[in-house]
Protein backbone atom coordinates (compact mmCIF):
# COMPACT_ATOMS: atom_id res chain seq x y z
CA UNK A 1 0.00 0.00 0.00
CA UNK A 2 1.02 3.89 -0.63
CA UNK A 3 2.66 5.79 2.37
CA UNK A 4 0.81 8.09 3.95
CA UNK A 5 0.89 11.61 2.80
CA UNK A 6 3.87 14.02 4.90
CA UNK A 7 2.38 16.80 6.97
CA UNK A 8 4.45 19.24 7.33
CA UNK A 9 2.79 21.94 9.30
CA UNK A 10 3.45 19.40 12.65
CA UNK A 11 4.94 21.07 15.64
CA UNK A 12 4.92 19.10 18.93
CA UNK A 13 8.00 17.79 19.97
CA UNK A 14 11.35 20.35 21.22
CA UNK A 15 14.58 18.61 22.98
CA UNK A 16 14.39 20.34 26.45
CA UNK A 17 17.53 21.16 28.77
CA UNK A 18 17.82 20.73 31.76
CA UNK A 19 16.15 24.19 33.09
CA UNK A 20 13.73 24.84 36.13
CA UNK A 21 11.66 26.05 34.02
CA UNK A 22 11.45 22.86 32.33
CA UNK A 23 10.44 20.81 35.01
CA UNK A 24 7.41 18.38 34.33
CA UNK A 25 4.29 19.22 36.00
CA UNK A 26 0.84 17.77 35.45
CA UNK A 27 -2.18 19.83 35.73
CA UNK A 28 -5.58 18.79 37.46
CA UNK A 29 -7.09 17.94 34.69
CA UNK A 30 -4.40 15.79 33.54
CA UNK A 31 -4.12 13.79 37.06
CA UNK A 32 -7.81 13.49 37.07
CA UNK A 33 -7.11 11.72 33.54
CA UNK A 34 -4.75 9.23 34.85
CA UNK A 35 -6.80 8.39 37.52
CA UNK A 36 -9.89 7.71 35.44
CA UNK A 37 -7.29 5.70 33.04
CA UNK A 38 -6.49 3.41 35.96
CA UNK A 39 -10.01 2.85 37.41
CA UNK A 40 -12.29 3.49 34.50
CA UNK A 41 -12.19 0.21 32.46
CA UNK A 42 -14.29 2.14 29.17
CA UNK A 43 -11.36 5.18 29.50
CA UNK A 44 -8.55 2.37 29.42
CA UNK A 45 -10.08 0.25 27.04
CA UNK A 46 -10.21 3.02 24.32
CA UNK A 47 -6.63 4.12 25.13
CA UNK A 48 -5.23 1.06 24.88
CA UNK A 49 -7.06 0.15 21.62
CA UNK A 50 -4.99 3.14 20.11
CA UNK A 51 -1.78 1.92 21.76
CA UNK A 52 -1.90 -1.64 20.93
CA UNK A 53 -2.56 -0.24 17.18
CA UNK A 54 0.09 1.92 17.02
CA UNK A 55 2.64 -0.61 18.42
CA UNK A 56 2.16 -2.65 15.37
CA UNK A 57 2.79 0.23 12.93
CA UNK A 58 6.60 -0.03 11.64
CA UNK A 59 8.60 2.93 11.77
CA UNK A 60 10.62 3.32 8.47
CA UNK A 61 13.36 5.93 7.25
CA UNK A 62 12.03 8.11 4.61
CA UNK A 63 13.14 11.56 2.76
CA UNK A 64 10.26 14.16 2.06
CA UNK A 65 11.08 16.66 -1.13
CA UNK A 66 9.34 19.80 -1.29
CA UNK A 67 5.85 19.55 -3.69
CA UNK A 68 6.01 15.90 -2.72
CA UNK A 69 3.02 13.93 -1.04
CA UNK A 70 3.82 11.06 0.14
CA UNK A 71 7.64 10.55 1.63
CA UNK A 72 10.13 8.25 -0.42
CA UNK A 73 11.55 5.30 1.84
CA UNK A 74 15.22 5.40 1.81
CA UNK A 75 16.12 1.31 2.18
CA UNK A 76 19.99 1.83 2.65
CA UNK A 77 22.60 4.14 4.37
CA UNK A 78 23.20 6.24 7.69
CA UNK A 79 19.53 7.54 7.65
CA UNK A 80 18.18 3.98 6.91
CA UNK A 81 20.70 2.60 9.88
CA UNK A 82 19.96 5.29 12.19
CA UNK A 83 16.53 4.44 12.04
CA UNK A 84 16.83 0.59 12.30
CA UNK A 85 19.05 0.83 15.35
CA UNK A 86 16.49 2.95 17.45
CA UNK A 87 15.53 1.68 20.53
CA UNK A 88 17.00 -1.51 19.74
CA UNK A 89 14.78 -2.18 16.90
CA UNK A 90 11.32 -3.64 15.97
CA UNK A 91 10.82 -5.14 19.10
CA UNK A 92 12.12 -1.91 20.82
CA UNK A 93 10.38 0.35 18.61
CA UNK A 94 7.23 -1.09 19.34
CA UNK A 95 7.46 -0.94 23.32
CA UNK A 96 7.95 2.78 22.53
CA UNK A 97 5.26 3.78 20.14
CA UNK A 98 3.19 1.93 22.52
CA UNK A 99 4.08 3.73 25.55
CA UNK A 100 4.06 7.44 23.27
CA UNK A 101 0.42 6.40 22.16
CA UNK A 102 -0.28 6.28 25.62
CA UNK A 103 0.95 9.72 27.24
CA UNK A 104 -0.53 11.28 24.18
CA UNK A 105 -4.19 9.95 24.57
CA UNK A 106 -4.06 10.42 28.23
CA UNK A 107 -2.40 14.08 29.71
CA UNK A 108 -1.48 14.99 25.85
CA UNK A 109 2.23 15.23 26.58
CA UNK A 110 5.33 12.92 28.09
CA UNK A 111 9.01 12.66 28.09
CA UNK A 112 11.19 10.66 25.86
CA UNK A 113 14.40 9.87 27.51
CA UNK A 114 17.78 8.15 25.39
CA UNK A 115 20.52 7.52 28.38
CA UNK A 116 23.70 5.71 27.27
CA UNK A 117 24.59 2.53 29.49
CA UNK A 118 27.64 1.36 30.48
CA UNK A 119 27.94 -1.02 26.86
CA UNK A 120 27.44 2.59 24.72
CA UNK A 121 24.05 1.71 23.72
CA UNK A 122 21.27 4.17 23.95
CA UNK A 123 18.13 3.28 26.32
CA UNK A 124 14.92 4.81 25.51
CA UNK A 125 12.17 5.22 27.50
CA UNK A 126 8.81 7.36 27.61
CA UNK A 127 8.25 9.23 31.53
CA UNK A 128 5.29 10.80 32.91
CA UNK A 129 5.95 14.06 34.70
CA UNK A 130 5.78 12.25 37.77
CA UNK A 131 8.49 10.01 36.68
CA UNK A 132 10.89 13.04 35.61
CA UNK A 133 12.23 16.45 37.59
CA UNK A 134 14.92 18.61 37.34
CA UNK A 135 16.94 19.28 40.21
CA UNK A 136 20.16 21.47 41.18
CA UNK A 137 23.00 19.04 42.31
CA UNK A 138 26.79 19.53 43.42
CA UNK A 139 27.25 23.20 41.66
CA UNK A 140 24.37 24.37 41.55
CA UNK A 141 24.42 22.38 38.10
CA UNK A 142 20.88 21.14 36.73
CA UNK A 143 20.25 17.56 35.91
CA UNK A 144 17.21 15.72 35.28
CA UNK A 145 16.31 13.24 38.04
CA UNK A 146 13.91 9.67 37.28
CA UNK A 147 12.30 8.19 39.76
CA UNK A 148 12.73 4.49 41.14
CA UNK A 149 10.34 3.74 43.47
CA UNK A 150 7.74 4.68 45.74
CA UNK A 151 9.85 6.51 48.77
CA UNK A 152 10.38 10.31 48.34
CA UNK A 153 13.89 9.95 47.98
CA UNK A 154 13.85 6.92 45.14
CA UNK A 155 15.27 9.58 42.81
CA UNK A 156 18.11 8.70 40.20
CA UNK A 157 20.32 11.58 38.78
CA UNK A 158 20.94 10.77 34.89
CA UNK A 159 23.68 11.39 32.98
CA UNK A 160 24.29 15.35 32.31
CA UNK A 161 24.45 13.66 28.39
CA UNK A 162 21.27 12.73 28.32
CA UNK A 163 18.46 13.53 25.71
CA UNK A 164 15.08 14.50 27.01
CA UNK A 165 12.23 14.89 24.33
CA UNK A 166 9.12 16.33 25.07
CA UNK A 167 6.23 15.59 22.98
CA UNK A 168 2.83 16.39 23.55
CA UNK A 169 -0.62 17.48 21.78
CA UNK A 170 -0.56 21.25 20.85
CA UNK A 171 -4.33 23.11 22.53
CA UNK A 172 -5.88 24.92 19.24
CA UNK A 173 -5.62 28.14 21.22
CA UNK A 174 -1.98 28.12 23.20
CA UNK A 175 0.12 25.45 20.78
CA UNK A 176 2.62 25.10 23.61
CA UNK A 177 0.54 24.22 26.18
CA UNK A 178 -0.44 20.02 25.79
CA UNK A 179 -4.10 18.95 25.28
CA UNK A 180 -5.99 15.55 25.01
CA UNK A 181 -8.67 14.49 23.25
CA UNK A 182 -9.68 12.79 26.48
CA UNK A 183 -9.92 16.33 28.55
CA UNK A 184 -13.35 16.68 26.24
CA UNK A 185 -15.01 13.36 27.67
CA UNK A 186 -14.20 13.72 30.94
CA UNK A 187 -18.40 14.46 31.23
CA UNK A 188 -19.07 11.80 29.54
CA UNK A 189 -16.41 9.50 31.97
CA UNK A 190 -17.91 10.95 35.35
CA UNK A 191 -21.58 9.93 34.37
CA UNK A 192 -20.17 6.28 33.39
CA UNK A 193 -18.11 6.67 36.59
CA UNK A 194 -21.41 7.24 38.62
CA UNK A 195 -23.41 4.67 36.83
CA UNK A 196 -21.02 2.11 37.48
CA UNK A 197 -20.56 2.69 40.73
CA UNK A 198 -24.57 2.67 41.34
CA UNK A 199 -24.21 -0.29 40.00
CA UNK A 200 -21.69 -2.04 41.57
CA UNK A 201 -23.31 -0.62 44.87
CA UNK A 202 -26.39 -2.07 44.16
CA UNK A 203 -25.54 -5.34 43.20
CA UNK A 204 -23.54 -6.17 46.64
CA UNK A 205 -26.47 -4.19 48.84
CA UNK A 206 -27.97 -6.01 51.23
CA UNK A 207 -31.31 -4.32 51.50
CA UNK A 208 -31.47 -3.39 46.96
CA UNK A 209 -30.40 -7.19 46.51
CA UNK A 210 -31.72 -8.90 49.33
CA UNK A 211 -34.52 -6.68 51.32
CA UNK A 212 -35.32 -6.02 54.96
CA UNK A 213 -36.33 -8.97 56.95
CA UNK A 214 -39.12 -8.24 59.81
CA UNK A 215 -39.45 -10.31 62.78
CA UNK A 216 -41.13 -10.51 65.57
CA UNK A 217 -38.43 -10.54 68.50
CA UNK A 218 -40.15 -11.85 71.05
CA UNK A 219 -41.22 -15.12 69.49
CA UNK A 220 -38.83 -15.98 66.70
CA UNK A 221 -34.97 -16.32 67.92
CA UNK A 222 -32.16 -18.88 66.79
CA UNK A 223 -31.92 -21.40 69.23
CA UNK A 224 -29.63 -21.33 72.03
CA UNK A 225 -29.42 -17.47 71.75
CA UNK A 226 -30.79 -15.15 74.55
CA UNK A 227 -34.02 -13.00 74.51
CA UNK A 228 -33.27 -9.48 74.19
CA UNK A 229 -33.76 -7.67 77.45
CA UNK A 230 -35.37 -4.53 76.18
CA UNK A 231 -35.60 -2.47 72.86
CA UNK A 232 -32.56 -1.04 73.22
CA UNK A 233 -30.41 -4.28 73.85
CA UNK A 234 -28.71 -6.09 70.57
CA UNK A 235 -30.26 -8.71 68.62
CA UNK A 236 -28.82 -11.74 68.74
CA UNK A 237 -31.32 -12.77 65.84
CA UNK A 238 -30.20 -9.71 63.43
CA UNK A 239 -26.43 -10.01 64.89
CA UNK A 240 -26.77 -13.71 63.08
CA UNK A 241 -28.74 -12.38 59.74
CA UNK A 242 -25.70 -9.52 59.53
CA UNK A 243 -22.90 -12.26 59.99
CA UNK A 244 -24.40 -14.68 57.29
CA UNK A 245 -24.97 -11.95 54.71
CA UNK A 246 -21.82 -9.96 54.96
CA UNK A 247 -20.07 -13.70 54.72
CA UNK A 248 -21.86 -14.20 51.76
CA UNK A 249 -20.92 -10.92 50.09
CA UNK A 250 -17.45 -11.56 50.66
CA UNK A 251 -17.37 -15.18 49.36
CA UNK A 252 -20.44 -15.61 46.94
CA UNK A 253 -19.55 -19.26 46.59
CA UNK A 254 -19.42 -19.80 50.65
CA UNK A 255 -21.98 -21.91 52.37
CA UNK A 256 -23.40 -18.44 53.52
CA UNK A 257 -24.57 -17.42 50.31
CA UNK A 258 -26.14 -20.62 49.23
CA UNK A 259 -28.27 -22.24 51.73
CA UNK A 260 -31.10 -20.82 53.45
CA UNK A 261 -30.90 -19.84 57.02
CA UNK A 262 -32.79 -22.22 59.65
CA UNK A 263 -35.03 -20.08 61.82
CA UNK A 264 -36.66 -21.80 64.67
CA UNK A 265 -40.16 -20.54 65.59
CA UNK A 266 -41.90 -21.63 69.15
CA UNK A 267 -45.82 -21.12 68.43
CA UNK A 268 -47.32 -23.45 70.62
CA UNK A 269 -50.52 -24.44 70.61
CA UNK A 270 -51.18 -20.54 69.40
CA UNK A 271 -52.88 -19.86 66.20
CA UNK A 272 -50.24 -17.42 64.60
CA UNK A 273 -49.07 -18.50 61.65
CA UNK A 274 -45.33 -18.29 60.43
CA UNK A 275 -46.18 -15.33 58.34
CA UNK A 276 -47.43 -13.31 60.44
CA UNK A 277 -43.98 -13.47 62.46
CA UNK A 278 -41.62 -12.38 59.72
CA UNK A 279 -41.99 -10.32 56.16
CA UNK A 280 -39.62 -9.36 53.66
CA UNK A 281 -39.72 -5.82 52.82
CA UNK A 282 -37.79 -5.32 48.84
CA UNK A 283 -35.95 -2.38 48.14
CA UNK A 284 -34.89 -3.39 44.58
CA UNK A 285 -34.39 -0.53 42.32
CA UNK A 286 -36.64 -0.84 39.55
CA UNK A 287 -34.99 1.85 37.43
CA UNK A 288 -31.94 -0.34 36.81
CA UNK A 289 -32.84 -1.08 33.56
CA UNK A 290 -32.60 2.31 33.04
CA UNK A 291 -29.44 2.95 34.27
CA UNK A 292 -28.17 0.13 31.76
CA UNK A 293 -29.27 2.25 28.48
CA UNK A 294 -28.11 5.30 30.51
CA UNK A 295 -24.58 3.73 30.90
CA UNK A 296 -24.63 2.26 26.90
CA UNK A 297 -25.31 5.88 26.22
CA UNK A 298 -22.32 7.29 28.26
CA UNK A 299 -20.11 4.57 26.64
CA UNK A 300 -20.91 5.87 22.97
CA UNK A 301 -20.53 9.19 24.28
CA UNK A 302 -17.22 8.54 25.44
CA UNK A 303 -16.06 6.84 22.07
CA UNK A 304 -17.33 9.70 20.24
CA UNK A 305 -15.05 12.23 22.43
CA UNK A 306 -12.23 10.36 22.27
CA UNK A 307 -11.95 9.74 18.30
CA UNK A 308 -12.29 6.50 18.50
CA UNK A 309 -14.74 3.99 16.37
CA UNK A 310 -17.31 3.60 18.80
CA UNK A 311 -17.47 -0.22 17.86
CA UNK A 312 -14.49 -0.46 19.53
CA UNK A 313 -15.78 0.25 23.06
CA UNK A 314 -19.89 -1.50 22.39
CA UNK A 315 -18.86 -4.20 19.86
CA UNK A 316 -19.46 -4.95 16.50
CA UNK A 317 -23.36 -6.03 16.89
CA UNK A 318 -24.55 -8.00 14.06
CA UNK A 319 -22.19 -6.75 11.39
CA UNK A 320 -20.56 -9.05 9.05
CA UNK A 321 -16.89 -9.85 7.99
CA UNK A 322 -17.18 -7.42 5.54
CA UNK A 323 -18.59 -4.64 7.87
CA UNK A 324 -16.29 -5.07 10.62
CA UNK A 325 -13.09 -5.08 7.83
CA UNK A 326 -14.37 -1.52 6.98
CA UNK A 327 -14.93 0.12 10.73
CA UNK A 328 -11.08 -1.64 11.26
CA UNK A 329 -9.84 0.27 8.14
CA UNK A 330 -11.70 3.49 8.69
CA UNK A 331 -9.72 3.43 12.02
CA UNK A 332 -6.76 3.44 11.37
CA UNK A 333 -6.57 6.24 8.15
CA UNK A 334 -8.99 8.59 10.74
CA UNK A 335 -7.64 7.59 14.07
CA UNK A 336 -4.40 6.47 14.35
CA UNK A 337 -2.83 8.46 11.40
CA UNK A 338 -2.90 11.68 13.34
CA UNK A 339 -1.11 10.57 16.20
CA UNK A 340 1.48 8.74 14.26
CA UNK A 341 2.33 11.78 12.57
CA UNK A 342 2.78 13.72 15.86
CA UNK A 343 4.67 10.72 17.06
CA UNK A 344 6.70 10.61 14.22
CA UNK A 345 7.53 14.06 14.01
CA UNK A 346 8.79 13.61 17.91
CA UNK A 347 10.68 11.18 17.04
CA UNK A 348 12.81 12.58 14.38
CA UNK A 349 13.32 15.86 16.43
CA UNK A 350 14.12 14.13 19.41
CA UNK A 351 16.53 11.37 18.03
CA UNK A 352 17.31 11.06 14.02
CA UNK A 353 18.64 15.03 13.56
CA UNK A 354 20.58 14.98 16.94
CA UNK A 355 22.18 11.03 15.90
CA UNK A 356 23.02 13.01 12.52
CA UNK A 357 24.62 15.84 13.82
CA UNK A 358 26.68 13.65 16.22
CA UNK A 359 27.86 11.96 13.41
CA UNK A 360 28.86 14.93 11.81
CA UNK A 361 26.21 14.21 8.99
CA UNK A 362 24.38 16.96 6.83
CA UNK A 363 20.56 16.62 7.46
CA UNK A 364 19.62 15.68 3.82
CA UNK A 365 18.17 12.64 2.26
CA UNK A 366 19.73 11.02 -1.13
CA UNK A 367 17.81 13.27 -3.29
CA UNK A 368 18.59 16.41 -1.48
CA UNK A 369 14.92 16.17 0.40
CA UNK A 370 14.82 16.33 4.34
CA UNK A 371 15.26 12.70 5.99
CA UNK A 372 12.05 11.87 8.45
CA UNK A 373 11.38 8.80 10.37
CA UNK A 374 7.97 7.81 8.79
CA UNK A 375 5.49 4.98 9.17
CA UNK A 376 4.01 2.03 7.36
CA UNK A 377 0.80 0.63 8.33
CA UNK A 378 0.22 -1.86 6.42
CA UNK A 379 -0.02 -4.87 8.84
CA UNK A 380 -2.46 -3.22 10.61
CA UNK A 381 -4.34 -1.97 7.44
CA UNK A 382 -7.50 -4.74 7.66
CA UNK A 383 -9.23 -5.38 4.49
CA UNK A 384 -12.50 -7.26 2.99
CA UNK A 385 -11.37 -10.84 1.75
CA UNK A 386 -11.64 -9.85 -1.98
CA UNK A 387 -8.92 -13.44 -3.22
CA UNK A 388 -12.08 -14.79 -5.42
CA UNK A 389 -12.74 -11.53 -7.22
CA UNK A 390 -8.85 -11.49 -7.74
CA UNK A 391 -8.30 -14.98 -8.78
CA UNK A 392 -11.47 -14.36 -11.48
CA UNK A 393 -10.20 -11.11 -12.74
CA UNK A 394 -6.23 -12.70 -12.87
CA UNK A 395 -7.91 -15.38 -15.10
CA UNK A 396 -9.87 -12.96 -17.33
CA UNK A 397 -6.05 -11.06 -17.78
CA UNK A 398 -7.69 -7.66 -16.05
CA UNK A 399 -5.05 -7.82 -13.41
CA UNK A 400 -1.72 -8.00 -12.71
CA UNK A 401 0.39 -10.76 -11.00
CA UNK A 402 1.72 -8.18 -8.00
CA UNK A 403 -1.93 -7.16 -7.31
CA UNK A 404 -2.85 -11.12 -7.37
CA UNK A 405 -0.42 -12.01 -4.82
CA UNK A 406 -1.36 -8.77 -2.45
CA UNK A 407 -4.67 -9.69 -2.37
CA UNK A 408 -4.06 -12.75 -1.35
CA UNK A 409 -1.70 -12.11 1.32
CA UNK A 410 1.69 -13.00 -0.41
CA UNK A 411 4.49 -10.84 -1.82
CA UNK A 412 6.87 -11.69 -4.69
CA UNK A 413 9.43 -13.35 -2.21
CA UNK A 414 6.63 -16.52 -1.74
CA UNK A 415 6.74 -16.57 -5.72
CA UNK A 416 8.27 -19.75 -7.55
CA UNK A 417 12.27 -20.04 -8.77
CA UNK A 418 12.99 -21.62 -12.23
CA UNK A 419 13.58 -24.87 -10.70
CA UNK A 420 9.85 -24.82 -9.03
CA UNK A 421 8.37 -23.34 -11.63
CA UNK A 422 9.85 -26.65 -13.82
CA UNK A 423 8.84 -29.35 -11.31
CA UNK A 424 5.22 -27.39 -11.14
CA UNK A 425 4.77 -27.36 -15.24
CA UNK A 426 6.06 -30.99 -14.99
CA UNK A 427 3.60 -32.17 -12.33
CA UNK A 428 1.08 -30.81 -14.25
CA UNK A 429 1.75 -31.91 -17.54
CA UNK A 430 2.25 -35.77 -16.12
CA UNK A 431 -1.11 -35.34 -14.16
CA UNK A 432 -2.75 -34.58 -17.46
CA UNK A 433 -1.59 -37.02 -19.19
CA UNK A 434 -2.60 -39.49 -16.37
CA UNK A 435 -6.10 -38.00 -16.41
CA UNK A 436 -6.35 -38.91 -19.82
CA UNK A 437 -5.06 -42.44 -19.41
CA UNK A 438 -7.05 -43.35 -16.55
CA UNK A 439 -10.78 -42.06 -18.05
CA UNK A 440 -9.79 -44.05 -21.06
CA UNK A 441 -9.77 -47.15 -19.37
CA UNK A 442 -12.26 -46.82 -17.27
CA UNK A 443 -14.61 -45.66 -20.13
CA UNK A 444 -17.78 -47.39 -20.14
CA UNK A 445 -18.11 -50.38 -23.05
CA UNK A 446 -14.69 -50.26 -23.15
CA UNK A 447 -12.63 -53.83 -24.28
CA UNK A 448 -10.41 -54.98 -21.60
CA UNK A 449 -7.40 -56.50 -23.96
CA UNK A 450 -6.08 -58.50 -21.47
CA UNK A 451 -9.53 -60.09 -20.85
CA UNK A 452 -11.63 -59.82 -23.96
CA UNK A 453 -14.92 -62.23 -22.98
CA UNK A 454 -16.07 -59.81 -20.47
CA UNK A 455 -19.64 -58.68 -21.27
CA UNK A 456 -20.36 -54.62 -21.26
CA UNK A 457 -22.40 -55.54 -17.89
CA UNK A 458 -19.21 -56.38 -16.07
CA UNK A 459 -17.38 -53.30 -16.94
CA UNK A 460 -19.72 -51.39 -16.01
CA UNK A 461 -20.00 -52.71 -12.94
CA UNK A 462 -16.24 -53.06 -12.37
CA UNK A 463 -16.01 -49.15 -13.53
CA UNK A 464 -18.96 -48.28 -10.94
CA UNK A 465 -17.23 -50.17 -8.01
CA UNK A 466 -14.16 -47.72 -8.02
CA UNK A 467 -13.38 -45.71 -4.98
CA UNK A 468 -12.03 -43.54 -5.77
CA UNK A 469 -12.83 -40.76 -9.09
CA UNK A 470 -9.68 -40.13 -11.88
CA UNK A 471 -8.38 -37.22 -10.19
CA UNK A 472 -7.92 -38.60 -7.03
CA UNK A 473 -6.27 -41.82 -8.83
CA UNK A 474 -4.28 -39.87 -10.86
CA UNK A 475 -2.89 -36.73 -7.91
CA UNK A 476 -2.56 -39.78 -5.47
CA UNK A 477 0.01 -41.96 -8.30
CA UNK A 478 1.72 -38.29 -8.76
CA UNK A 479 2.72 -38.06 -5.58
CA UNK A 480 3.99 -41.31 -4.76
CA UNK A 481 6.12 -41.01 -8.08
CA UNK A 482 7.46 -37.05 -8.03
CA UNK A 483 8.14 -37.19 -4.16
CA UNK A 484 8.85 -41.10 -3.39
């Protein structure tokens, strides 16, 4: 598939130094994001969606000429090596674009840090802003500090060589303060954040799932407990109902939350019935239904804010192959394209121009254009399963052999050599000419040479006894000669 197109108006990533003023600091908005991120399953869901997508996009060296669309890939050289080699890789490379997707969909903005270990190879990693300060040392000298673990003082100084990236999503009105798409759902995330809660409260409830139990105390006890003494004394016959049903919230499998509890009842020779000792009072809430569509509605909602298919988050429904191929495509060219570029752009400020310069390379491209790390998406690029149109219009000479193989998932490395392309003609050819040789024989009315008093009743019954029909005879002969 084509490259997508080069924007070049994309401004969201600067190398920072190590300056006060630079220190990483989160807003409230942008903590109240990362909290919903970690206890909002609908919130994480959709961000990670976008992440896992992006970490299967390939990064790819590429030079961008002015009046151009779409950047050229450049397959070979320093540009091409300096791109291959960062963060260790494809395996590295993904981890990162992963992590990147991340920071961008949740506070709009993170850190990438390269620090060199003791081998000489660069580490890179993506940190939040409360994973990163800056901090005067020995000197009054300014370093950037990471942080290692949960005491105050878990702080690591880095390297004063180290390369610190910011990146972030520029706000439409101040393009150097960072903005997330997520900052306009957050309405939509409290109301789901309510609704689940209502429901998760009324599901373990006592008196919504189970009621209030009445009783008459002075003739309906557990046995071997004592009578209350007055009104204001404690039930031993409610102490027991609280005991069994907070058991049986905690363990929903226990004995507690199965079996019914035995109630002994001294009537006498009385004529009170049972009934009239104990009633169930239910405090179900009959709007829960309610909340359900209420909460599918908040869901969609939230999709919608956070440019995201919305199938994604409530599922594909009843839509076929061919519909769901479409909502996958339509995903990635409207949803993940714009953050790739931003990433990419980060990226190539942050790490291919300063691994040029440090080489003592000009920043130019083979063809005098400017180098950029770019992106391919095609594994992630999901379409309709169109082989039988393909194979039909490859047969009717409307279509090429390239497009053939695309379409059916192979490139021109899976094609034949001459010496598989001969054995191929020659299995054929022999399987042919078997073809021919076996319906011959077994050819109704035929004359058996070998055996020429047979009557045309015989050989037609001989003929109609055969397992097996002339193409399996012939393939199965084939392959016992061309592979034995």
């Amino acid at each position: 598939m084509r490259l997508p197109a080069f924007n070049n108006v994309t401004a969201s990533a600067a190398v920072i130094p190590p300056r006060r003023m630079h220190d990483p600091e989160y807003t409230s908005e942008q903590d109240q994001l990362w909290d919903y991120y970690q206890r909002l399953e609908e919130f994480s869901a959709a961000v990670n969606w976008k992440a896992n997508a992006i970490s299967r996009v390939r990064l790819i060296a590429a030079e961008f000429t002015p009046g151009g669309d779409e950047p050229i890939p450049i397959t070979e050289g320093p540009i091409a090596d300096a791109v291959a080699q960062f963060a260790g890789g494809i395996g590295g490379q993904s981890q990162i674009l992963g992590e990147t997707a991340i920071h961008l969909n949740v506070p709009g903005e993170g850190w990438l840090c390269g620090v060199e270990d003791d081998f000489g190879d660069i580490t890179w990693k993506v940190y939040s802003a409360d994973e990163l300060r800056v901090r005067r040392i020995e000197g009054n000298i300014e370093r950037y500090q990471v942080r290692t673990g949960e005491s105050v003082r878990a702080w690591a100084t880095l390297p004063d060589d180290t390369l610190v990236v910011r990146f972030w999503r520029p706000h439409p009105r101040w393009g150097w303060k960072a903005t997330s798409r997520a900052a306009y759902a957050l309405s939509a995330m409290k109301e789901l954040d309510l609704i689940n809660r209502r429901i998760i409260a009324e599901t373990i409830s006592r008196m919504a799932a189970n009621g209030v139990i009445l009783y008459d105390r002075g003739k309906l006890s557990f046995p071997d407990l004592p009578t209350p003494v007055n009104a204001e004394s404690v039930d031993p016959f409610a102490q027991i109902l609280v005991d069994v049903g907070s058991k049986g919230i905690a363990d929903p499998t226990s004995a507690q939350a199965a079996i019914k509890i035995p109630i002994g009842a001294d009537l006498g020779d009385s004529d009170i019935r049972v009934s009239d000792l104990i009633e169930v009072i239910d405090f179900s809430n009959p709007f829960s239904e309610r909340m359900l569509d209420q909460r599918a509605a908040a869901v969609t909602r939230l999709a919608t804010a956070l440019d995201i298919p919305a199938e994604q988050l409530t599922g594909l429904g009843n839509m076929n192959h061919w519909g769901a191929a479409q909502i996958e495509e339509s995903g990635i060219k409207v949803h993940i394209t714009p953050d790739m570029e931003m990433i990419c752009h980060a990226f190539t400020e942050g790490y291919l121009y300063p691994t040029l310069e440090a080489e003592g390379r000009a920043i130019v491209g083979p063809q005098g254009g400017r180098p950029v790390i770019w992106y391919d998406p095609s594994e992630i690029v999901m379409r309709p399963d169109r082989s039988n149109e393909a194979l039909e219009a490859y047969d009717r000479g409307e279509l090429t052999g390239a497009a053939l193989l695309r379409e059916l998932g192979f490139s021109a490395a899976d094609q034949p050599d001459e010496d598989e392309l001969e054995r191929i003609i020659d299995l054929k050819r022999r399987l042919s000419v078997m073809n021919e040789t076996i319906t011959t024989e077994e050819e109704p009315g035929a004359v058996d040479i070998d055996n020429p008093d047979l009557t045309e009743t015989q050989e037609t019954e001989i003929s109609d006894s055969a397992p097996e029909d002339v193409s399996a005879q012939a393939q199965r002969l084939l392959r016992s000669s061309s592979y034995g």
